[in-house]
N, C-alpha and C. Protein backbone atom coordinates (compact mmCIF):
# COMPACT_ATOMS: atom_id res chain seq x y z
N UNK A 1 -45.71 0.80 -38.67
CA UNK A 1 -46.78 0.41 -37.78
C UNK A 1 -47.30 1.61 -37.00
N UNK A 2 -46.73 2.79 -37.69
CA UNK A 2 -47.43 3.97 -36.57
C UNK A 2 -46.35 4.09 -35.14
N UNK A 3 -48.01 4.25 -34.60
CA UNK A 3 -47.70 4.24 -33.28
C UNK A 3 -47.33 3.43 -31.64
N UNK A 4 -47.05 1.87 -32.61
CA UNK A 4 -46.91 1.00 -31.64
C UNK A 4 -45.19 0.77 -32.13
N UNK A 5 -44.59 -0.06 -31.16
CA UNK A 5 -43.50 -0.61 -31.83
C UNK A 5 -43.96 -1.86 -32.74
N UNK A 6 -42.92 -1.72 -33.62
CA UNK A 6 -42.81 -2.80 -34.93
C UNK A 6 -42.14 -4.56 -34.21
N UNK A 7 -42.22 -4.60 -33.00
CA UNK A 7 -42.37 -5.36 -32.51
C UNK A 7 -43.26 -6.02 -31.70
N UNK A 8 -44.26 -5.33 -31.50
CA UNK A 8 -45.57 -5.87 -30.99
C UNK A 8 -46.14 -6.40 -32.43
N UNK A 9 -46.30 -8.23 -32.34
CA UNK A 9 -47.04 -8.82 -32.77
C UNK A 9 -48.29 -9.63 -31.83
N UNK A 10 -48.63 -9.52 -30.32
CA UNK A 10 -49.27 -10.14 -30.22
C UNK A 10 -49.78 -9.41 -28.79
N UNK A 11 -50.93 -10.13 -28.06
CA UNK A 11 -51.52 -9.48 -27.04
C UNK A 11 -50.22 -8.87 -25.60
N UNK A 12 -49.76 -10.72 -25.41
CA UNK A 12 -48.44 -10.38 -24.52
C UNK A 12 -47.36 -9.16 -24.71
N UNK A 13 -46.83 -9.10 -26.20
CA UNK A 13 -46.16 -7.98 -26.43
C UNK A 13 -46.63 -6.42 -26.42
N UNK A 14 -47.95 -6.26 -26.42
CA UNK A 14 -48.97 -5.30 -25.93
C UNK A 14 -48.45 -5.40 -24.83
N UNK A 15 -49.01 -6.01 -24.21
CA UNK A 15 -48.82 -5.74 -22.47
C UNK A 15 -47.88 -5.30 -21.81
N UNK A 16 -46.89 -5.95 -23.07
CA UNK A 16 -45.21 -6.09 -22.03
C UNK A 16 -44.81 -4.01 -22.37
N UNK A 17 -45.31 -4.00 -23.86
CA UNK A 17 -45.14 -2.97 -24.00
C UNK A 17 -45.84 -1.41 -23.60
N UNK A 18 -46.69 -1.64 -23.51
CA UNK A 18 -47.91 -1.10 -21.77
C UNK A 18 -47.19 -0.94 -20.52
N UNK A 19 -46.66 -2.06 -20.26
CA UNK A 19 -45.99 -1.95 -18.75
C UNK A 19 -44.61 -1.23 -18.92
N UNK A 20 -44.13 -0.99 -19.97
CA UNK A 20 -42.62 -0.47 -19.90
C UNK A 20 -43.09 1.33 -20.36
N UNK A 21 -44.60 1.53 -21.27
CA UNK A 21 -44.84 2.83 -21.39
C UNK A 21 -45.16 3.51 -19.84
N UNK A 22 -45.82 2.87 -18.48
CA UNK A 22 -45.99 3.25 -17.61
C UNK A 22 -44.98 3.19 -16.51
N UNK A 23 -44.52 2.21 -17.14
CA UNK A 23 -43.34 2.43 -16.35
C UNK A 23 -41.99 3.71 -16.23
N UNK A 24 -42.04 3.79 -17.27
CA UNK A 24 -41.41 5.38 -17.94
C UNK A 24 -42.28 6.37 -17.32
N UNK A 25 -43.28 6.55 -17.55
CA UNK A 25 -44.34 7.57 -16.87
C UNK A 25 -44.27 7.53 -15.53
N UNK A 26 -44.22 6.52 -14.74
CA UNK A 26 -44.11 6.70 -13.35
C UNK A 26 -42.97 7.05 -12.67
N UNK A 27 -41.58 6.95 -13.73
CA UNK A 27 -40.31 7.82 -13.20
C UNK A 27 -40.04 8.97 -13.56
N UNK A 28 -40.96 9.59 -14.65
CA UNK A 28 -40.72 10.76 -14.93
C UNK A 28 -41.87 11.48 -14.00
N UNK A 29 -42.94 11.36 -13.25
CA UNK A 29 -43.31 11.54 -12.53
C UNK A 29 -42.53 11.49 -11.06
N UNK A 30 -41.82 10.91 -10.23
CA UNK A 30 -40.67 10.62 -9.29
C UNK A 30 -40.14 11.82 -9.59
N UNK A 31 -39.63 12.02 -10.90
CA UNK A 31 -38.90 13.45 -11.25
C UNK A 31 -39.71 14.85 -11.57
N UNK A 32 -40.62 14.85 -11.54
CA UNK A 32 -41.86 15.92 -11.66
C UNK A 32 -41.92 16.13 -10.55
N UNK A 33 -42.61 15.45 -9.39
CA UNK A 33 -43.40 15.88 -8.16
C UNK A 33 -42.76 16.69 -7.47
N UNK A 34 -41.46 16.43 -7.26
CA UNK A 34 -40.44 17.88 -6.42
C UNK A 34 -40.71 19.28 -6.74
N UNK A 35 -40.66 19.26 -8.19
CA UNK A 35 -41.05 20.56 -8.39
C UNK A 35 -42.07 20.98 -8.43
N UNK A 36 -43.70 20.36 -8.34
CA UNK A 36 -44.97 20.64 -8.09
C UNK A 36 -44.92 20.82 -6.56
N UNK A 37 -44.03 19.87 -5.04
CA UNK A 37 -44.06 20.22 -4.21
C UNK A 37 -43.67 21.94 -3.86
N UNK A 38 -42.84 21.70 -4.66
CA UNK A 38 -41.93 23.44 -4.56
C UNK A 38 -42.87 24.68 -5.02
N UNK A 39 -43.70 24.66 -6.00
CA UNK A 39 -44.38 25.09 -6.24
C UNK A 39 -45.72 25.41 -5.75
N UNK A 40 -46.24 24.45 -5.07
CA UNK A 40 -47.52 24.49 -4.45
C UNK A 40 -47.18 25.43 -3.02
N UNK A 41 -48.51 25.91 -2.55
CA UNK A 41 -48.30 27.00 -1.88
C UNK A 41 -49.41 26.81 -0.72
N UNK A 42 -50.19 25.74 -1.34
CA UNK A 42 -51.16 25.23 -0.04
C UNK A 42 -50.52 24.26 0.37
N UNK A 43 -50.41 24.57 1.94
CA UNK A 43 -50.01 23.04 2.71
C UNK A 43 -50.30 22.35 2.87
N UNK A 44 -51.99 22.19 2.33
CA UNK A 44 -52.83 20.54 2.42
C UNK A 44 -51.81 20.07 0.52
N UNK A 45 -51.95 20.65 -0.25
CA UNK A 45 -51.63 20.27 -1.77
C UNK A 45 -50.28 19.89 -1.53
N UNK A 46 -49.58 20.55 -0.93
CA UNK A 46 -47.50 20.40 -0.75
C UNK A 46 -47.57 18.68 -0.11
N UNK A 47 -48.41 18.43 1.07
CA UNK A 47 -48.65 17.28 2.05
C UNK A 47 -49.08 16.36 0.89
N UNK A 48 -50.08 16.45 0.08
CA UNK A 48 -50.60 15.61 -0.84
C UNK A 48 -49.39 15.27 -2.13
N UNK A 49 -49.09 16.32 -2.20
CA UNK A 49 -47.82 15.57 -3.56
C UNK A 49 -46.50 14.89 -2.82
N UNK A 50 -46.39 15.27 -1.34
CA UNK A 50 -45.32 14.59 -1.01
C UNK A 50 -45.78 13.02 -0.58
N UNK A 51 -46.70 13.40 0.09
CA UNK A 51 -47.19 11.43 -0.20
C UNK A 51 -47.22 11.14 -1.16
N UNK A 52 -47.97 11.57 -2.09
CA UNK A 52 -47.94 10.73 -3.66
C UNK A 52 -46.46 10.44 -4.04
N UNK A 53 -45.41 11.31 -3.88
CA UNK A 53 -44.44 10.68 -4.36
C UNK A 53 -44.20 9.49 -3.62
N UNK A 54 -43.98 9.77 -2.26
CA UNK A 54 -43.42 8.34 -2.04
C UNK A 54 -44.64 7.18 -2.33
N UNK A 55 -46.04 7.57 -2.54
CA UNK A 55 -46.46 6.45 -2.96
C UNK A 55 -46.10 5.90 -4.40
N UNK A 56 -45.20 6.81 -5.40
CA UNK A 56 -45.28 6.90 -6.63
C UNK A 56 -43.85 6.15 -7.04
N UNK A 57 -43.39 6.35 -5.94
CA UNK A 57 -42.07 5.86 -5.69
C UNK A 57 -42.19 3.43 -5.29
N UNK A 58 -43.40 3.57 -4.79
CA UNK A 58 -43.68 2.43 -4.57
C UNK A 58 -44.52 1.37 -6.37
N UNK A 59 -45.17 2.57 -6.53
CA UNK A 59 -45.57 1.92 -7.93
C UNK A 59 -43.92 1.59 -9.01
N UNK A 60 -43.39 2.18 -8.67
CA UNK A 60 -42.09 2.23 -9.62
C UNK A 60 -41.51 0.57 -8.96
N UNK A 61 -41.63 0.05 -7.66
CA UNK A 61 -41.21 -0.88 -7.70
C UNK A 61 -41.83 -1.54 -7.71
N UNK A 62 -43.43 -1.88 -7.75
CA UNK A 62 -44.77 -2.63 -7.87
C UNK A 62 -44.42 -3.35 -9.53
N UNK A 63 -44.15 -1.72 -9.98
CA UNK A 63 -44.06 -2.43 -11.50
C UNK A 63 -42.80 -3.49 -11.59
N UNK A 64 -41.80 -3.25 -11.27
CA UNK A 64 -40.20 -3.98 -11.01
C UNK A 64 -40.99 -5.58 -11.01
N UNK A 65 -41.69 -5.35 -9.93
CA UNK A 65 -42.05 -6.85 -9.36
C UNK A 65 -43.28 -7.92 -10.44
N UNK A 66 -44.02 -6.90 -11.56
CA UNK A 66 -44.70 -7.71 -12.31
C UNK A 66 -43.22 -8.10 -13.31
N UNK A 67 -42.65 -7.12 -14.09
CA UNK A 67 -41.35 -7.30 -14.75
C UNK A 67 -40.86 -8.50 -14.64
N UNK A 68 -40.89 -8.51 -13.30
CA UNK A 68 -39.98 -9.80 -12.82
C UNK A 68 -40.54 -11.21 -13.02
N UNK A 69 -42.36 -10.63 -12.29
CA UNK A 69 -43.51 -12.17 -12.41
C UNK A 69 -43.07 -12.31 -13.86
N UNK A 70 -43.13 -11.40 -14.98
CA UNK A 70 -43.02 -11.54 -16.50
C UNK A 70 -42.08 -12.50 -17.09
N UNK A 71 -40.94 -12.14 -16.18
CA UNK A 71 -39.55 -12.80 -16.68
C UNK A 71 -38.72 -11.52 -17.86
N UNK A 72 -39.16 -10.64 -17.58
CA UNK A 72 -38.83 -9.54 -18.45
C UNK A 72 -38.09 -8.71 -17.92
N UNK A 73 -37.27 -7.41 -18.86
CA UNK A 73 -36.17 -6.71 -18.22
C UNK A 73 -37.14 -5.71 -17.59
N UNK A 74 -36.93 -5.09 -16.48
CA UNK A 74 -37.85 -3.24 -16.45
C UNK A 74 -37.28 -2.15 -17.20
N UNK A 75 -37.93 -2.27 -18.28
CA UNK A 75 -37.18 -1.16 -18.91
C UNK A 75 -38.28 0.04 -19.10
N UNK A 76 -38.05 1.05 -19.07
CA UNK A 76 -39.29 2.24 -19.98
C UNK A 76 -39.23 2.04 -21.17
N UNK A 77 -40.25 2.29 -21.84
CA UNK A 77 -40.25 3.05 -23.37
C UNK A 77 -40.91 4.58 -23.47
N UNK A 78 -40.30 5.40 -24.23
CA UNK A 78 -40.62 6.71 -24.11
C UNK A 78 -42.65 6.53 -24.11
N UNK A 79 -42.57 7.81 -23.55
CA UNK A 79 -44.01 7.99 -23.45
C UNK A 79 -44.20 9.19 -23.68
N UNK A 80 -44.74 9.35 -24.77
CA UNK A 80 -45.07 10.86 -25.48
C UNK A 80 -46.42 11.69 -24.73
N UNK A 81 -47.42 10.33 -24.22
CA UNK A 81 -48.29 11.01 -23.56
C UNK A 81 -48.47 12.21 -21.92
N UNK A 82 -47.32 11.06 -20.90
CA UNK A 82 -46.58 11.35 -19.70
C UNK A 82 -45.84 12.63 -20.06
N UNK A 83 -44.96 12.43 -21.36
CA UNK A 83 -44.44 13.82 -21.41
C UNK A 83 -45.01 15.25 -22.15
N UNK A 84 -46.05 14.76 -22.82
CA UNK A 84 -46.92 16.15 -22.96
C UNK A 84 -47.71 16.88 -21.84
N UNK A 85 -48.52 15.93 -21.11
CA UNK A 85 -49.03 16.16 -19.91
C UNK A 85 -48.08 17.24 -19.09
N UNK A 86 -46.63 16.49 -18.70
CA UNK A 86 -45.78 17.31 -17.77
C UNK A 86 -44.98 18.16 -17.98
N UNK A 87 -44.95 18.77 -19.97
CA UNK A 87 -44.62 19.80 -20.04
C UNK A 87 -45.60 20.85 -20.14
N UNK A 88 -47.00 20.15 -20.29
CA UNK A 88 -48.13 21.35 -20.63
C UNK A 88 -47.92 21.78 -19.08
N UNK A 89 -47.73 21.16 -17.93
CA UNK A 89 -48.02 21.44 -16.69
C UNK A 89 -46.94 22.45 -16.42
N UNK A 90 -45.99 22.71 -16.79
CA UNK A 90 -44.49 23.42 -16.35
C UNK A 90 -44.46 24.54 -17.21
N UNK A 91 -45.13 24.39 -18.55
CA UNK A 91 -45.63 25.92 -19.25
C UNK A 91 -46.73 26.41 -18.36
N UNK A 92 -47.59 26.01 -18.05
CA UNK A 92 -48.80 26.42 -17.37
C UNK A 92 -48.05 27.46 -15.72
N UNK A 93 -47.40 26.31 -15.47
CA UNK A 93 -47.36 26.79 -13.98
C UNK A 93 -46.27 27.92 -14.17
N UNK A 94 -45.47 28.02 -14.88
CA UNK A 94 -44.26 29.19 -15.72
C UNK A 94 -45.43 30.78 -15.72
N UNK A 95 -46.42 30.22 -16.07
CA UNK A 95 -47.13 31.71 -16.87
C UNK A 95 -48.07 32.20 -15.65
N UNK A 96 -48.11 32.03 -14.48
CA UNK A 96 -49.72 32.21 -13.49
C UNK A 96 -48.43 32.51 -12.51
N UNK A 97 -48.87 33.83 -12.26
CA UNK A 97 -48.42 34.43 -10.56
C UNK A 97 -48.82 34.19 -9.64
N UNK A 98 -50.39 34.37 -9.33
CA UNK A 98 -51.30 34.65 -8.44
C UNK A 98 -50.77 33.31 -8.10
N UNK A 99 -50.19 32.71 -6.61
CA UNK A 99 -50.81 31.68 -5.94
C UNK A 99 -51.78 30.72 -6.22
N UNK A 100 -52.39 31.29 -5.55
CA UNK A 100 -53.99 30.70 -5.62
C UNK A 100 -54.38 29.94 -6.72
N UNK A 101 -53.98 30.73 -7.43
CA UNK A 101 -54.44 30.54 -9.05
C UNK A 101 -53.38 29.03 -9.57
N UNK A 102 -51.97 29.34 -8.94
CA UNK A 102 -51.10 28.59 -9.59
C UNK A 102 -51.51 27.37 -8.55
N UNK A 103 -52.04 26.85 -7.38
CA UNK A 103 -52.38 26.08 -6.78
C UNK A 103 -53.23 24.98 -7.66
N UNK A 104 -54.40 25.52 -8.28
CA UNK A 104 -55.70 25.38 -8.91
C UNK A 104 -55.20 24.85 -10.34
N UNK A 105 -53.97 25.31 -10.56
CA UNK A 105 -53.54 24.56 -11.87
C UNK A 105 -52.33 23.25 -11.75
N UNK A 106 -51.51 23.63 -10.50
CA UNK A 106 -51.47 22.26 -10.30
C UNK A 106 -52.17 21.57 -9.87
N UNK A 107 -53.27 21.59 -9.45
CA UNK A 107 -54.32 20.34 -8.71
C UNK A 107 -54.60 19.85 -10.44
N UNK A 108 -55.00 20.53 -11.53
CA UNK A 108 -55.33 20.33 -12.70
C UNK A 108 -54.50 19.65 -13.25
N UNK A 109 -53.69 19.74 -13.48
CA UNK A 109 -52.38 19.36 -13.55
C UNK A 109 -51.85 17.53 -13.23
N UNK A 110 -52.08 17.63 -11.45
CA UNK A 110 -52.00 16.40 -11.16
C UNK A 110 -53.08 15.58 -11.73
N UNK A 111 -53.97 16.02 -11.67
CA UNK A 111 -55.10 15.42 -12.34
C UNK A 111 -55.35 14.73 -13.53
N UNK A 112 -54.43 15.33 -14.45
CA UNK A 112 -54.28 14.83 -15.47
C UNK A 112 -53.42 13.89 -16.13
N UNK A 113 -52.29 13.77 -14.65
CA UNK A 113 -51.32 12.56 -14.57
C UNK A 113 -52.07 11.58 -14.32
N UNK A 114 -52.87 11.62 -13.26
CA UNK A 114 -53.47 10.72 -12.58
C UNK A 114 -54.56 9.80 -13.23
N UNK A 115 -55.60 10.52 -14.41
CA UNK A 115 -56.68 10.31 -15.21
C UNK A 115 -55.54 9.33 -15.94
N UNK A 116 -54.73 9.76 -16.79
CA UNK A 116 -53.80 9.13 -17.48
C UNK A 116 -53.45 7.74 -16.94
N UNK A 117 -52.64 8.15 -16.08
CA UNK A 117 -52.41 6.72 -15.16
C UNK A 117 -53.68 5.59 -14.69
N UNK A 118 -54.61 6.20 -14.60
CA UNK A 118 -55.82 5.18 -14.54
C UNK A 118 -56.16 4.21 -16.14
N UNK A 119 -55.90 4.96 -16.61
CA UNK A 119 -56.22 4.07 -17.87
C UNK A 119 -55.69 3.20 -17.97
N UNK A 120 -54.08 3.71 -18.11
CA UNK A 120 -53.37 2.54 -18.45
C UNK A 120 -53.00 1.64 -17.36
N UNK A 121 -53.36 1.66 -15.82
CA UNK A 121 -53.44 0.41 -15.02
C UNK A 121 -54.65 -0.67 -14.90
N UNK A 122 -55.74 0.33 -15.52
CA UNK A 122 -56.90 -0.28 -15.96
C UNK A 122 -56.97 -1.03 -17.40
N UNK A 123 -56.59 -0.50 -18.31
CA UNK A 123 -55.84 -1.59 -19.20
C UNK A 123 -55.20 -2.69 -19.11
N UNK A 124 -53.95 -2.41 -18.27
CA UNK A 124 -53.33 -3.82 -17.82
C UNK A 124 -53.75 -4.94 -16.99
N UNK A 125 -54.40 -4.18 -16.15
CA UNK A 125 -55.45 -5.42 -15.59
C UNK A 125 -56.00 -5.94 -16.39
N UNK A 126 -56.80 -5.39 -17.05
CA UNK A 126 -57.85 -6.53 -18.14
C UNK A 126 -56.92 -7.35 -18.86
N UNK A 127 -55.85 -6.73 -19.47
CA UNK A 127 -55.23 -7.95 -20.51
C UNK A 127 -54.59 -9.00 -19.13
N UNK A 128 -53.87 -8.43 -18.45
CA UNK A 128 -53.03 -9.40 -17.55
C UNK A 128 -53.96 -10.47 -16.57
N UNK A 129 -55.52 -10.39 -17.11
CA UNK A 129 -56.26 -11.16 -16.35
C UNK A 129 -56.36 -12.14 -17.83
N UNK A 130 -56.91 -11.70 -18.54
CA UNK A 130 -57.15 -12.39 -20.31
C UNK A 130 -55.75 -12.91 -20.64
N UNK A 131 -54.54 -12.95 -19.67
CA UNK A 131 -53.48 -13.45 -20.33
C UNK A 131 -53.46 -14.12 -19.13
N UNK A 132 -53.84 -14.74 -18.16
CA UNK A 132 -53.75 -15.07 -16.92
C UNK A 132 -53.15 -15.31 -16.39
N UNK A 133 -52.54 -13.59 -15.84
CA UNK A 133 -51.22 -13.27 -14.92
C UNK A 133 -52.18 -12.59 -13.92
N UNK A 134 -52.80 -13.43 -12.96
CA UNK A 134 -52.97 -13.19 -11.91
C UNK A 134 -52.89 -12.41 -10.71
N UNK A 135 -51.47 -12.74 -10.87
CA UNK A 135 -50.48 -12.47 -9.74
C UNK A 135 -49.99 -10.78 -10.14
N UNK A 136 -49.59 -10.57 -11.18
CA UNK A 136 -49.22 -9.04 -12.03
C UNK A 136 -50.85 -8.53 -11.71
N UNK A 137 -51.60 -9.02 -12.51
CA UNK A 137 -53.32 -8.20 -12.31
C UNK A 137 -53.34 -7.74 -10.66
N UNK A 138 -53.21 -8.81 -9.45
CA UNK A 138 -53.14 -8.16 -8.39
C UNK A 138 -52.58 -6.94 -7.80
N UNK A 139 -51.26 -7.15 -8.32
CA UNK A 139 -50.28 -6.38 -7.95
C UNK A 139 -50.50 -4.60 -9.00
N UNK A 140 -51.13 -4.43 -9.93
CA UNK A 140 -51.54 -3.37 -10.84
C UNK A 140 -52.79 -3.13 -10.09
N UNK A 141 -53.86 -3.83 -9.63
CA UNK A 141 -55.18 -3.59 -9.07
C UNK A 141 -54.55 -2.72 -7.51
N UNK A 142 -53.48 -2.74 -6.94
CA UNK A 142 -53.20 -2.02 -5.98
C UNK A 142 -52.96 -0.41 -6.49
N UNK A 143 -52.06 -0.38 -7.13
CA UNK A 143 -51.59 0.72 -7.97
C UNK A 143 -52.41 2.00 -8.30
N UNK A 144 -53.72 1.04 -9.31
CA UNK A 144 -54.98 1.51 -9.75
C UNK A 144 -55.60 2.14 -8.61
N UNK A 145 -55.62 1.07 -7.41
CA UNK A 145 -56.65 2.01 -6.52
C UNK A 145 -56.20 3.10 -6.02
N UNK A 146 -54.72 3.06 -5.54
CA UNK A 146 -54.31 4.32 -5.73
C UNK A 146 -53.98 5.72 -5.75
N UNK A 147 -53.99 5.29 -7.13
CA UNK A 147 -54.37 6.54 -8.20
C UNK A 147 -55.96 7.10 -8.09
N UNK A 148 -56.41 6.12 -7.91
CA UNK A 148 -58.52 6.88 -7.87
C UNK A 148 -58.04 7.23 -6.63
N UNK A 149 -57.12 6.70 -5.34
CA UNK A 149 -57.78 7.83 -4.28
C UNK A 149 -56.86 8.40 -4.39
N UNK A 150 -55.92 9.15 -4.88
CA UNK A 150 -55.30 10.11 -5.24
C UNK A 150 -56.37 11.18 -5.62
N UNK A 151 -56.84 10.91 -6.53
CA UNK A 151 -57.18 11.70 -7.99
C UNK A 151 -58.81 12.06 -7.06
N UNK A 152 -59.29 11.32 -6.02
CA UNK A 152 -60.31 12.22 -5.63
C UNK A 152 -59.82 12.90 -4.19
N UNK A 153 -58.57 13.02 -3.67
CA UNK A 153 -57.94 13.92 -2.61
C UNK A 153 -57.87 15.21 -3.24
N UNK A 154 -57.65 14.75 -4.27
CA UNK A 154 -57.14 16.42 -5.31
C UNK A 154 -58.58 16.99 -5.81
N UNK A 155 -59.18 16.19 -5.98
CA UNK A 155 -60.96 16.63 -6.47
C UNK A 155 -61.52 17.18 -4.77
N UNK A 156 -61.39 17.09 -4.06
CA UNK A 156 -61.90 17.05 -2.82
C UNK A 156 -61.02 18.39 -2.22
N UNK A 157 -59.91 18.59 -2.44
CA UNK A 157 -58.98 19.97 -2.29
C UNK A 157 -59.27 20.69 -3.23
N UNK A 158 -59.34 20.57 -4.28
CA UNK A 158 -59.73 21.63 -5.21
C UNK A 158 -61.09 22.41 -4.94
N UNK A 159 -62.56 21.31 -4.50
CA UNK A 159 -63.36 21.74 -4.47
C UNK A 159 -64.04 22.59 -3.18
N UNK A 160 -63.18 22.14 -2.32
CA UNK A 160 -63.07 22.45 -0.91
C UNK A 160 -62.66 23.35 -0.43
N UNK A 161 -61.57 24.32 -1.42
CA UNK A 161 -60.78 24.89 -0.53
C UNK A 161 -59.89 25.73 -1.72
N UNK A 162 -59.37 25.17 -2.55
CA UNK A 162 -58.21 25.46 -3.87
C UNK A 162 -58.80 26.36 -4.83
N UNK A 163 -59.95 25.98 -5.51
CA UNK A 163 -60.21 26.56 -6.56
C UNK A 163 -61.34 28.15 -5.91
N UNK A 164 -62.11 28.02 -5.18
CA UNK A 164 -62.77 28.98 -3.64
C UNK A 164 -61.48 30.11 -4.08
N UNK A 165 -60.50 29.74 -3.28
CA UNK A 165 -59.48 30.26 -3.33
C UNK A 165 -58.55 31.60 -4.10
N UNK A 166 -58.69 30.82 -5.76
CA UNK A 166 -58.03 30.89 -7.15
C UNK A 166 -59.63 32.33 -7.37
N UNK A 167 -60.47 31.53 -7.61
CA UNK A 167 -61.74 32.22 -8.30
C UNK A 167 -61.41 34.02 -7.16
């Protein structure tokens, strides 16, 4: 079957299997952000990834709690996407001295967790409304928002101040 599991036969098992790929992604993120804090060198960007974690830390149990609406275990399933993203980010940030510069690539960086993560909470909403889980759609529609105001704090530092900076 490729690239799905050989156990997805149907929309629900999509979903279920959606929520356990992001769910994986959002703890390997928990385990990422320390070292983007450590790394970052602007104190508005260091302030911004340390909230995100603990907000990231809250999606990890947001998800727990649809799991649960589900009647399902929380489990991850690997996520090849989450983990290309956060090793391209740890080669990247490995190879750039300059500060500045290495600032400008983690903002890029987060960014590209974050784009990621929009999809797939924006995904799950739609099916978990078309499967009418309500209550899960609510609880993912928090998540989602988010992530967009995440993802324009970092657009708004970058453009403001980060990349000015780098250049």
């Amino acid at each position: 079957m490729g690239l799905f599991s050989k156990d997805i036969e149907n929309m629900n098992d999509l979903y279920i299997h959606t929520l356990r790929d992001i769910y994986y992604a959002e703890k390997k993120i928990v385990k990422a952000l320390p070292k983007m804090i450590e790394k970052a060198t602007n104190s508005n960007l260091r302030q911004g990834f340390e909230t995100h974690l603990e907000e990231t830390r809250t999606h990890v149990s947001r998800l727990e709690k649809v799991f649960e609406l589900e009647g399902v275990e929380a489990k991850g399933v690997t996520c090849p996407a989450i983990d290309g993203i956060i090793d391209e980010a740890n080669e990247i940030a490995g190879e750039v001295d300059d500060k500045n510069v290495l600032d400008a690539a983690l903002i890029a960086a987060a960014q590209a967790v974050e784009h990621y993560e929009m999809t797939r909470y924006g995904t799950l909403i739609s099916w978990a409304e078309e499967l009418g889980r309500s209550q899960s759609a609510a609880i993912l529609r928090d998540t989602l928002e988010e992530e967009k105001a995440t993802d324009d704090k970092l657009s708004d530092l970058a453009e403001s101040r980060v990349n000015q900076a780098a250049a």
